[in-house]
C-alpha atoms as a PDB file:
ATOM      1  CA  UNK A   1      13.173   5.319  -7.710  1.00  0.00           C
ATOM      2  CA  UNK A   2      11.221   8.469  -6.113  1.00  0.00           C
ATOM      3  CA  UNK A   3       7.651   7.002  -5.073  1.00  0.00           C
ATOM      4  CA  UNK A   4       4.801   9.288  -4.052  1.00  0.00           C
ATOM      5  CA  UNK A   5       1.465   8.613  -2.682  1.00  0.00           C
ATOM      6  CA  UNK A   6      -1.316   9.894  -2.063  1.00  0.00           C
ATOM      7  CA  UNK A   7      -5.549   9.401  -2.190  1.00  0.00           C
ATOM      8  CA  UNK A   8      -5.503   9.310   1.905  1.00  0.00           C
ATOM      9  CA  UNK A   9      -8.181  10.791   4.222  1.00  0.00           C
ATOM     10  CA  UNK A  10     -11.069  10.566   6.672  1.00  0.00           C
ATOM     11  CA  UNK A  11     -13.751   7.657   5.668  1.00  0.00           C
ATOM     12  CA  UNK A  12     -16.780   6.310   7.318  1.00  0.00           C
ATOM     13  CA  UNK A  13     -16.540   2.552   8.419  1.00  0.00           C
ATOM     14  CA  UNK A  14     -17.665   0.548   5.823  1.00  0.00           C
ATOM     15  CA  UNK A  15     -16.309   2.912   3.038  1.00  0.00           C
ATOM     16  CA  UNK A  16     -13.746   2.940   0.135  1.00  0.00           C
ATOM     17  CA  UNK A  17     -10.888   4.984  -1.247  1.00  0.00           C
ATOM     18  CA  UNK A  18      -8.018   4.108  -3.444  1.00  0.00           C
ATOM     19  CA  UNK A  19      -4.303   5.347  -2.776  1.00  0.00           C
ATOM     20  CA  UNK A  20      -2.250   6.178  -5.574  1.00  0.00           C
ATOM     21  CA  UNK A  21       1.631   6.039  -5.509  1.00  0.00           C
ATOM     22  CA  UNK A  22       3.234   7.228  -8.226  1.00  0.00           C
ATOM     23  CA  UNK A  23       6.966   6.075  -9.528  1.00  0.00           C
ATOM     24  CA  UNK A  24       9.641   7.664 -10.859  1.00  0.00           C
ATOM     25  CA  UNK A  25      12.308   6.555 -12.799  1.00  0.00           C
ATOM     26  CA  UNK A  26      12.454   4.040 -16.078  1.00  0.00           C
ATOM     27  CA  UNK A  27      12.842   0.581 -14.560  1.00  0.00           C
ATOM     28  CA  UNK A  28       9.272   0.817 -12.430  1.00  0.00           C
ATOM     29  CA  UNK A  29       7.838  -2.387 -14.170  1.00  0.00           C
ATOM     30  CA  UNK A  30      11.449  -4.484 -12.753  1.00  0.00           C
ATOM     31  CA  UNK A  31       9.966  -3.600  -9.208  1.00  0.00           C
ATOM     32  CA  UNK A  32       7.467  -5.361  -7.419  1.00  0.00           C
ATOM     33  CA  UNK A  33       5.486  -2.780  -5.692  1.00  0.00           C
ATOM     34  CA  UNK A  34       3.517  -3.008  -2.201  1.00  0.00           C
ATOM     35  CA  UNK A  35       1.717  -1.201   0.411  1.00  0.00           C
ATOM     36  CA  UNK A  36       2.465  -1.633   4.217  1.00  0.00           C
ATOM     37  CA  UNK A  37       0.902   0.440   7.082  1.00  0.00           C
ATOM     38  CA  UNK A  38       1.769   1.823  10.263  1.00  0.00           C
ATOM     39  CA  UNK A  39      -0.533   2.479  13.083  1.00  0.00           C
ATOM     40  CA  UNK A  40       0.696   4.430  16.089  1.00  0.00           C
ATOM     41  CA  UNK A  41       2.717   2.509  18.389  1.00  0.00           C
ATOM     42  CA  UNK A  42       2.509  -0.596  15.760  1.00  0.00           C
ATOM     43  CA  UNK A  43       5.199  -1.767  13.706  1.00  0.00           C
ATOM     44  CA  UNK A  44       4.836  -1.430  10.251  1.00  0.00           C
ATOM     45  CA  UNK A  45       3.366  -3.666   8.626  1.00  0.00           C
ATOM     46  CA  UNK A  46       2.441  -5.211   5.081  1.00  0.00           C
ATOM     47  CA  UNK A  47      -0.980  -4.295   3.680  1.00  0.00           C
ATOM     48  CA  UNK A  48      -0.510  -6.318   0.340  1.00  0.00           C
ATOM     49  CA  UNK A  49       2.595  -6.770  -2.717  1.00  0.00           C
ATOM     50  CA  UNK A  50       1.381  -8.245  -5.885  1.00  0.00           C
ATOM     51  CA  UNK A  51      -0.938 -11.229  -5.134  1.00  0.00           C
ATOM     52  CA  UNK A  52      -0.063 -11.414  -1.286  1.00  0.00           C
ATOM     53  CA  UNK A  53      -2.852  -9.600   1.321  1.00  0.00           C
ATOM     54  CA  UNK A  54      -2.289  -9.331   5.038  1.00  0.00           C
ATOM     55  CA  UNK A  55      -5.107 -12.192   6.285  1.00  0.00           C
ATOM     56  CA  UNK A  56      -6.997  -9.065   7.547  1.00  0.00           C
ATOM     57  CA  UNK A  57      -7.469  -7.047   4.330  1.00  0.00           C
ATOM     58  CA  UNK A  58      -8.246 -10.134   2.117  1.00  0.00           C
ATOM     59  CA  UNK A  59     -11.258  -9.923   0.192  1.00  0.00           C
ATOM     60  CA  UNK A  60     -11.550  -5.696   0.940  1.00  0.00           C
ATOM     61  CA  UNK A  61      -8.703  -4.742  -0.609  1.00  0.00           C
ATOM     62  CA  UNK A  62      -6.879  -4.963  -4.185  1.00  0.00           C
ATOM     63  CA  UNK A  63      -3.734  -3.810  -5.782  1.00  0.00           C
ATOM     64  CA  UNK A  64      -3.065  -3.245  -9.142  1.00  0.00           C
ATOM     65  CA  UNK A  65       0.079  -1.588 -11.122  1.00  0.00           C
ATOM     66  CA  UNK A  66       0.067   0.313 -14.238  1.00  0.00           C
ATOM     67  CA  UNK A  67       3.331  -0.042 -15.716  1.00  0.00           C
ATOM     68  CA  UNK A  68       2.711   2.703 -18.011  1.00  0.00           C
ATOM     69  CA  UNK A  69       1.897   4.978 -16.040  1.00  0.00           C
ATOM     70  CA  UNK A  70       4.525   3.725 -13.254  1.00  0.00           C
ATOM     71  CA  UNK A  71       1.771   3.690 -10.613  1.00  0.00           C
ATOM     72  CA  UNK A  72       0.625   1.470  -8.253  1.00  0.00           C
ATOM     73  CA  UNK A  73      -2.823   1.803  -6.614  1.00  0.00           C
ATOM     74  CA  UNK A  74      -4.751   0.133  -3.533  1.00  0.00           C
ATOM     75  CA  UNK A  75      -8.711   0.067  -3.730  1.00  0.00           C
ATOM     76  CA  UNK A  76      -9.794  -0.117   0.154  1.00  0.00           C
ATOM     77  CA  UNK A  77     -13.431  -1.093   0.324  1.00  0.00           C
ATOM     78  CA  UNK A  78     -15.745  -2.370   3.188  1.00  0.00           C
ATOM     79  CA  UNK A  79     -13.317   0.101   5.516  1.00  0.00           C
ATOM     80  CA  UNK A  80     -13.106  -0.394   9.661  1.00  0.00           C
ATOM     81  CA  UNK A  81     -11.999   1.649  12.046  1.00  0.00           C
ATOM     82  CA  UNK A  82      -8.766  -1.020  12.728  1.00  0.00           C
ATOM     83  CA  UNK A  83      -7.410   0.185   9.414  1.00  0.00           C
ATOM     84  CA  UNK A  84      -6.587   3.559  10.864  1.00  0.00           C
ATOM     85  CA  UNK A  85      -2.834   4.136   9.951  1.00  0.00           C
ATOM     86  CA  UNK A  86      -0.401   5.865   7.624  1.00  0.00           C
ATOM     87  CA  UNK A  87      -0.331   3.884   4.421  1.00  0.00           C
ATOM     88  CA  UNK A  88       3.148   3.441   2.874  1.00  0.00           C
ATOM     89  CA  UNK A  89       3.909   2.608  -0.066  1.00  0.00           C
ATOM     90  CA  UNK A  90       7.563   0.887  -1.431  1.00  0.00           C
ATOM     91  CA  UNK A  91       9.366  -0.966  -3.770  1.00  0.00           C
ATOM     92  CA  UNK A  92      11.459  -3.765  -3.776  1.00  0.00           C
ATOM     93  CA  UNK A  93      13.681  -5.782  -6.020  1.00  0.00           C
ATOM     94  CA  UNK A  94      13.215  -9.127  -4.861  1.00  0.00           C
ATOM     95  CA  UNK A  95      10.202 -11.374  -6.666  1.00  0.00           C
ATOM     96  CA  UNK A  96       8.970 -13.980  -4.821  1.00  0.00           C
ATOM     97  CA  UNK A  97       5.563 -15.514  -3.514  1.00  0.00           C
ATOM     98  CA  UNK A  98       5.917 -15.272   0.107  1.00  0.00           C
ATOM     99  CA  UNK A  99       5.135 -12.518   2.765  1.00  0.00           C
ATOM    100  CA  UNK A 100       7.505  -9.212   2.840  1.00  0.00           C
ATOM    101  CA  UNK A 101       8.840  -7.696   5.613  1.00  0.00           C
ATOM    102  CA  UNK A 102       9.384  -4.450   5.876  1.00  0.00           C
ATOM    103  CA  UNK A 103      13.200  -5.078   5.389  1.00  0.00           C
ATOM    104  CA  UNK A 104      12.323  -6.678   2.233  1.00  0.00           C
ATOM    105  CA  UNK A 105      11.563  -2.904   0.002  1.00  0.00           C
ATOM    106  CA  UNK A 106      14.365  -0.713  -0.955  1.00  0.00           C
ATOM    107  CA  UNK A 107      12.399   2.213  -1.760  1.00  0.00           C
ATOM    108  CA  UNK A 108       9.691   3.903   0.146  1.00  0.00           C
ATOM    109  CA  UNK A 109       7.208   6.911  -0.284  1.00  0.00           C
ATOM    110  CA  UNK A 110       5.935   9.141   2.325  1.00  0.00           C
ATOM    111  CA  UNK A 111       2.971   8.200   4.361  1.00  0.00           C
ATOM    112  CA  UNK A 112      -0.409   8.729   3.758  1.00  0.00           C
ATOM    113  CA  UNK A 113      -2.937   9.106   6.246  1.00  0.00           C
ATOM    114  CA  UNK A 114      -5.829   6.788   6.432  1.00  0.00           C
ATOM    115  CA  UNK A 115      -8.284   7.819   8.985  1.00  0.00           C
ATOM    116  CA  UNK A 116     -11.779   5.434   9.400  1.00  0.00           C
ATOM    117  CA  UNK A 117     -14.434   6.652  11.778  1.00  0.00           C
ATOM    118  CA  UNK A 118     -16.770   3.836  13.181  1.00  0.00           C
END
């Protein structure tokens, strides 16, 4: 699975975009699909992966999956200036209910650059 996002750029605090990242490949809907984020001189980190939101994106941001069109998007709304990073987005084959880890996804896209000016 090739993934591919994209949808990034500069914001104002308190605004919205949504990333896109699209899949390659047949078998995208036996994937569960999730965003992390990387800040400089953070660790990665998850954003969100089906119903599962990092406790400080939770009611701002949503992900949904088109299976037909193999994509995967994240609406970012009420933006902040902490959610500065490079948005990644990846794909795992393990389904369960609890937090990822980064160690967790077996695929991953290129980075996109999220940039939120206060």
């Amino acid at each position: 699975v090739q993934l591919q996002a994209s949808g990034g750029g500069l914001v104002q605090a308190g605004g919205s975009l949504r990333l896109s990242c699209a899949a390659s490949g047949r078998t995208f809907s036996s994937y569960s699909m999730g965003w992390f984020r990387q800040a400089p001189g953070k660790e990665r980190e998850l954003v969100g992966i089906g119903a599962i939101y990092a406790d400080s994106v939770k009611g701002r941001f949503t992900i949904s999956r088109d299976n037909a069109k193999n994509t995967v998007y994240l609406q970012m709304n009420s933006l902040k200036p902490e959610d500065t990073a490079a948005y990644y987005c990846a794909a795992s084959n393990i389904w369960k209910n609890t937090y990822y880890a980064p160690g967790d996804m077996y695929y991953w896209g290129k980075g996109t650059q999220v940039t939120v000016s206060s």
